[in-house]
PDB file of N, CA and C in Angstrom:
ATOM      1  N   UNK A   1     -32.699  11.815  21.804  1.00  0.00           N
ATOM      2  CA  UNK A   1     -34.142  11.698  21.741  1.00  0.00           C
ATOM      3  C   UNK A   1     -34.689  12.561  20.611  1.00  0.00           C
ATOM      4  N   UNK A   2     -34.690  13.396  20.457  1.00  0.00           N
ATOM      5  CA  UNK A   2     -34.405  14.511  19.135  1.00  0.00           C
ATOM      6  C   UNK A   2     -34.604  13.851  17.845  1.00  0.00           C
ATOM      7  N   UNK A   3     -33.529  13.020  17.688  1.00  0.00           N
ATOM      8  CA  UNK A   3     -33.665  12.087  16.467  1.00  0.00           C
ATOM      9  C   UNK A   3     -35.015  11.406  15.903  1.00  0.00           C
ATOM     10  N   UNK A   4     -34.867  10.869  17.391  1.00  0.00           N
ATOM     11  CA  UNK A   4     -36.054   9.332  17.660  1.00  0.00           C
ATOM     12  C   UNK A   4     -37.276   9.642  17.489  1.00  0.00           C
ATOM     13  N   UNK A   5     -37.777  10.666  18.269  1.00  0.00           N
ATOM     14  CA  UNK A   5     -38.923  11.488  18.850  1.00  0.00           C
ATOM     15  C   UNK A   5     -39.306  12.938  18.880  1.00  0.00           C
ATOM     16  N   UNK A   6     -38.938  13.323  17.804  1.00  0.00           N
ATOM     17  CA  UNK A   6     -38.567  14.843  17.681  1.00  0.00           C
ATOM     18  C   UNK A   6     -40.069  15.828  18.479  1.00  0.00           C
ATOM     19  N   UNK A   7     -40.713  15.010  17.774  1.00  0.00           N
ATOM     20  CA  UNK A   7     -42.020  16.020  18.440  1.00  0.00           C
ATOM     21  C   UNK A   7     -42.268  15.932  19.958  1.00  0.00           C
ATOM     22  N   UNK A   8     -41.925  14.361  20.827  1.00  0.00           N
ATOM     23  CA  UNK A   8     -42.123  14.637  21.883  1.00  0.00           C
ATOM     24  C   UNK A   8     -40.551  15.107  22.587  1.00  0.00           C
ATOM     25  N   UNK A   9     -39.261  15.151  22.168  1.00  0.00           N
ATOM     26  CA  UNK A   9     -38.241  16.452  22.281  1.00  0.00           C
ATOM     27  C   UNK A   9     -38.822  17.579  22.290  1.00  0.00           C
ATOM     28  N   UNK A  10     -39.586  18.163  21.248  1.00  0.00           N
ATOM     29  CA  UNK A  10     -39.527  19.383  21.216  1.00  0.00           C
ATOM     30  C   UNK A  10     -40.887  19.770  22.525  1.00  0.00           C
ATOM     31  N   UNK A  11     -41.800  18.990  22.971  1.00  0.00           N
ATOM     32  CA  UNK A  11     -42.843  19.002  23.971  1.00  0.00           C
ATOM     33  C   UNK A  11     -42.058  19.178  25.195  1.00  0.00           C
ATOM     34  N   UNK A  12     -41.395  17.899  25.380  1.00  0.00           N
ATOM     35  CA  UNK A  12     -40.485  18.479  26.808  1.00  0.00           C
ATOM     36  C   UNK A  12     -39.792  19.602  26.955  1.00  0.00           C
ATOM     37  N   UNK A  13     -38.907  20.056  26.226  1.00  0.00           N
ATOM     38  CA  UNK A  13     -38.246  21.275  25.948  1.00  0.00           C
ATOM     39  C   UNK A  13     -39.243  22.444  26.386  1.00  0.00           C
ATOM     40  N   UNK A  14     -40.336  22.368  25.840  1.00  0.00           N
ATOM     41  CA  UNK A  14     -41.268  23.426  26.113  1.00  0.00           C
ATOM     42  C   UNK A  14     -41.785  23.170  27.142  1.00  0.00           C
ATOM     43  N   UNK A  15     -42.029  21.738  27.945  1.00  0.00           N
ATOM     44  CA  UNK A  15     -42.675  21.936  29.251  1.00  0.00           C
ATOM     45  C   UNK A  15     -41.480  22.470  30.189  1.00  0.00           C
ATOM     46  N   UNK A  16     -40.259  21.751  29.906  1.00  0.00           N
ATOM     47  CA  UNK A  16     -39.075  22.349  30.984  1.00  0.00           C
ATOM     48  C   UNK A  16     -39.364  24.016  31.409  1.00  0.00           C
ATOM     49  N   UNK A  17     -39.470  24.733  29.724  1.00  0.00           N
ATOM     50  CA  UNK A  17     -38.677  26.265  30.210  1.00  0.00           C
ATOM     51  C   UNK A  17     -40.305  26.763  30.731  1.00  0.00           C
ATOM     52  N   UNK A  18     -41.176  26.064  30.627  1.00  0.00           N
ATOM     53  CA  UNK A  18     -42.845  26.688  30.756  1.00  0.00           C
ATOM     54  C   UNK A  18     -42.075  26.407  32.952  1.00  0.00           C
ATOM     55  N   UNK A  19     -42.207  25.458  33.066  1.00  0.00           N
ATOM     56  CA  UNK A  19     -41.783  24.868  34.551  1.00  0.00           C
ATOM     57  C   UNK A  19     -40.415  26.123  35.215  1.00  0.00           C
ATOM     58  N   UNK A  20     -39.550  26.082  34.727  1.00  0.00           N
ATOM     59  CA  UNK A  20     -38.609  27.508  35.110  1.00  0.00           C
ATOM     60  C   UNK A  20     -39.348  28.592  35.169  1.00  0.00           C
ATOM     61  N   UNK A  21     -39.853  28.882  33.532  1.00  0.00           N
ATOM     62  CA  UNK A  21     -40.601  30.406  34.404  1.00  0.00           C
ATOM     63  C   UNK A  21     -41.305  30.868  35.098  1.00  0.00           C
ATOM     64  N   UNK A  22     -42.177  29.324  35.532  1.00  0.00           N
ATOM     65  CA  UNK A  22     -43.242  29.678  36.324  1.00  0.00           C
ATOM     66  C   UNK A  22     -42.604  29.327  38.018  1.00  0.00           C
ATOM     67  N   UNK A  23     -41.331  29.011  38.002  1.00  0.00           N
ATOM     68  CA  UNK A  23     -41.308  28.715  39.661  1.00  0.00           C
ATOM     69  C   UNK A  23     -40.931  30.434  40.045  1.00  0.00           C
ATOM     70  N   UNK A  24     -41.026  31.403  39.724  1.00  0.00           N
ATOM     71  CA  UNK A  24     -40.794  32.403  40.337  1.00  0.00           C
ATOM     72  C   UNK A  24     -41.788  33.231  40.256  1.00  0.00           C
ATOM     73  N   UNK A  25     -42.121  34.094  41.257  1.00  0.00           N
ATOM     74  CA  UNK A  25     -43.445  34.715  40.902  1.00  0.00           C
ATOM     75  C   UNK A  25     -43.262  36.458  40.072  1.00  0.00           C
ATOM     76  N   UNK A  26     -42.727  36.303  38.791  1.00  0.00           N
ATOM     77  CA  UNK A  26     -42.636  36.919  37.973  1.00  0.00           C
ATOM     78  C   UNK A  26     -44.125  36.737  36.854  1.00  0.00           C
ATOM     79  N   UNK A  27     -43.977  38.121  36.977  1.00  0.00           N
ATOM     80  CA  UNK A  27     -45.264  38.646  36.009  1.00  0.00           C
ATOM     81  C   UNK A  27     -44.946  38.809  34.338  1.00  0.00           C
ATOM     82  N   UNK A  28     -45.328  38.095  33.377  1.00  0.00           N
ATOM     83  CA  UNK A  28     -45.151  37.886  32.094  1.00  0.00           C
ATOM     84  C   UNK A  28     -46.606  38.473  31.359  1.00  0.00           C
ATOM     85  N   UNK A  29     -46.017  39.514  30.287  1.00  0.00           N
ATOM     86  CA  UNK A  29     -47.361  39.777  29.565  1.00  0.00           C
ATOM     87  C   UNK A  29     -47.045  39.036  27.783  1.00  0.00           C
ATOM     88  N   UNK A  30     -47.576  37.668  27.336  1.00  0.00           N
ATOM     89  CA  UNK A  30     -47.420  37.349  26.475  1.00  0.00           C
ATOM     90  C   UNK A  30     -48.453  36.795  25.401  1.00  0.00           C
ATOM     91  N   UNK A  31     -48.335  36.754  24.400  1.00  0.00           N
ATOM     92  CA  UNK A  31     -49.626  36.268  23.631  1.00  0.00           C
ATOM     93  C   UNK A  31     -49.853  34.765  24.447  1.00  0.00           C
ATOM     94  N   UNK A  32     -51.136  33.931  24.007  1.00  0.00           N
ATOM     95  CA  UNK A  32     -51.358  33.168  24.635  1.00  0.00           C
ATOM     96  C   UNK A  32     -50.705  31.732  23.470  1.00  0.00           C
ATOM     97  N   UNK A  33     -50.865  31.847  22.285  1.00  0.00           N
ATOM     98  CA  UNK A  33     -49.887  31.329  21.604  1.00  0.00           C
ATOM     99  C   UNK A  33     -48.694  31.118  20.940  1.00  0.00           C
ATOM    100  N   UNK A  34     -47.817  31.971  21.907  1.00  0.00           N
ATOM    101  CA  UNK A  34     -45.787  32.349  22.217  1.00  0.00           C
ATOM    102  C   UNK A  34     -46.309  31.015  22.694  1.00  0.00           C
ATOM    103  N   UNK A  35     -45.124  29.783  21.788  1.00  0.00           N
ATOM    104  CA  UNK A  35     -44.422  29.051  23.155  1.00  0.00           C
ATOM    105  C   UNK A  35     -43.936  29.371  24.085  1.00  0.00           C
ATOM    106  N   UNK A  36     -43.874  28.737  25.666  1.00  0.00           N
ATOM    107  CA  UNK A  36     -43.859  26.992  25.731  1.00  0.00           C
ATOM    108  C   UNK A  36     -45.774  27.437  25.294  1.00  0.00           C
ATOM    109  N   UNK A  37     -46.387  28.526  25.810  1.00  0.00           N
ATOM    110  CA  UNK A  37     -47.564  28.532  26.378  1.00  0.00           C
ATOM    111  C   UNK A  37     -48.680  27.881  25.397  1.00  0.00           C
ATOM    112  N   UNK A  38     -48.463  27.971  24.271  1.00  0.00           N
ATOM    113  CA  UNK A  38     -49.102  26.919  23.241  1.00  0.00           C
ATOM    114  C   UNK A  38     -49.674  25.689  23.925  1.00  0.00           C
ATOM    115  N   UNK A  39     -48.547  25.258  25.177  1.00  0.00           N
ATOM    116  CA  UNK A  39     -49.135  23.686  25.339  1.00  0.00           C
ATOM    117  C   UNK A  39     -50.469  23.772  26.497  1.00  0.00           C
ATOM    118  N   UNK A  40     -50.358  25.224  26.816  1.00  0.00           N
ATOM    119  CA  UNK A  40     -51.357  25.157  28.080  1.00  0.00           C
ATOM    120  C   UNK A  40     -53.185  25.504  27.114  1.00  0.00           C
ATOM    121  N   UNK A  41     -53.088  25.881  26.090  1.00  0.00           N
ATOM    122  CA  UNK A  41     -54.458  25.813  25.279  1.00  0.00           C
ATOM    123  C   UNK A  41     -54.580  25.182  24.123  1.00  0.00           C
ATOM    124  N   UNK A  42     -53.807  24.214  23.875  1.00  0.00           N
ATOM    125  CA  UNK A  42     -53.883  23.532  22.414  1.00  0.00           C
ATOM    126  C   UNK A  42     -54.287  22.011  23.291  1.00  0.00           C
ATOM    127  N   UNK A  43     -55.069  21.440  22.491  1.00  0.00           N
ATOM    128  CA  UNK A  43     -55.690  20.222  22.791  1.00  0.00           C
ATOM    129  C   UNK A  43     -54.740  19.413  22.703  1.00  0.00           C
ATOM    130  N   UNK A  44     -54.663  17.934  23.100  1.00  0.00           N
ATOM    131  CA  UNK A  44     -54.368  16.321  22.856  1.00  0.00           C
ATOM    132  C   UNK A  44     -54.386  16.011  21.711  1.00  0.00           C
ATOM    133  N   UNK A  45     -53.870  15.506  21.069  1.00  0.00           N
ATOM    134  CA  UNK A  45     -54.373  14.858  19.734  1.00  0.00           C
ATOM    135  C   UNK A  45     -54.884  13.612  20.145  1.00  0.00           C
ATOM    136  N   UNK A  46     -56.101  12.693  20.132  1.00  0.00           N
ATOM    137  CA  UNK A  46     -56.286  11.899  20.878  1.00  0.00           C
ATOM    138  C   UNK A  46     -55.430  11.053  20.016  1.00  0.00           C
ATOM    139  N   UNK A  47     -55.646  10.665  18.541  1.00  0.00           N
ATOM    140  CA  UNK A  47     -54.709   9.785  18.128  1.00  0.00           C
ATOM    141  C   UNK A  47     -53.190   9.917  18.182  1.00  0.00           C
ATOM    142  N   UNK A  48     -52.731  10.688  18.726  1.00  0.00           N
ATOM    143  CA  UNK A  48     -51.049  10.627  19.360  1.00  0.00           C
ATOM    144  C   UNK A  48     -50.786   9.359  19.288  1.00  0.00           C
ATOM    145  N   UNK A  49     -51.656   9.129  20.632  1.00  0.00           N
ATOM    146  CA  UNK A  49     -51.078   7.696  21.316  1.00  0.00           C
ATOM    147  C   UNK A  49     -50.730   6.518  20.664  1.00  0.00           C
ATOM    148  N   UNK A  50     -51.880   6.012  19.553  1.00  0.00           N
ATOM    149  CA  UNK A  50     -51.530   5.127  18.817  1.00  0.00           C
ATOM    150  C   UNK A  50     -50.885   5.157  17.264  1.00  0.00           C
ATOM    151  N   UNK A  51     -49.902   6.221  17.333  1.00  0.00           N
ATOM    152  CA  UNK A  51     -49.049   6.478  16.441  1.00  0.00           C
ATOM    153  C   UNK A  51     -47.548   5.397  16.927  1.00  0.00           C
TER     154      UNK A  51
END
């Protein structure tokens, strides 16, 4: 998928390890734009979709 779709590879990748760190209730002090966390305040691109 990497190949094909690199940007939405590299999105999942970052939602996976965002999903691991958050199933434990561990306390993280990090900037707010360190990935994965980028994806939790950066907008949609609305035209994504019809790319």
């Amino acid at each position: 998928m990497l190949d094909a779709e690199p940007k939405f590879a590299i999105f999942l990748k970052k939602l996976e390890a965002l999903k691991v760190m958050l199933q434990q209730r561990t306390t993280l002090v990090l900037p707010m734009d360190a990935s994965p966390f980028d994806l939790l305040v950066e907008a949609p691109d609305p035209n994504a979709l019809s790319e």
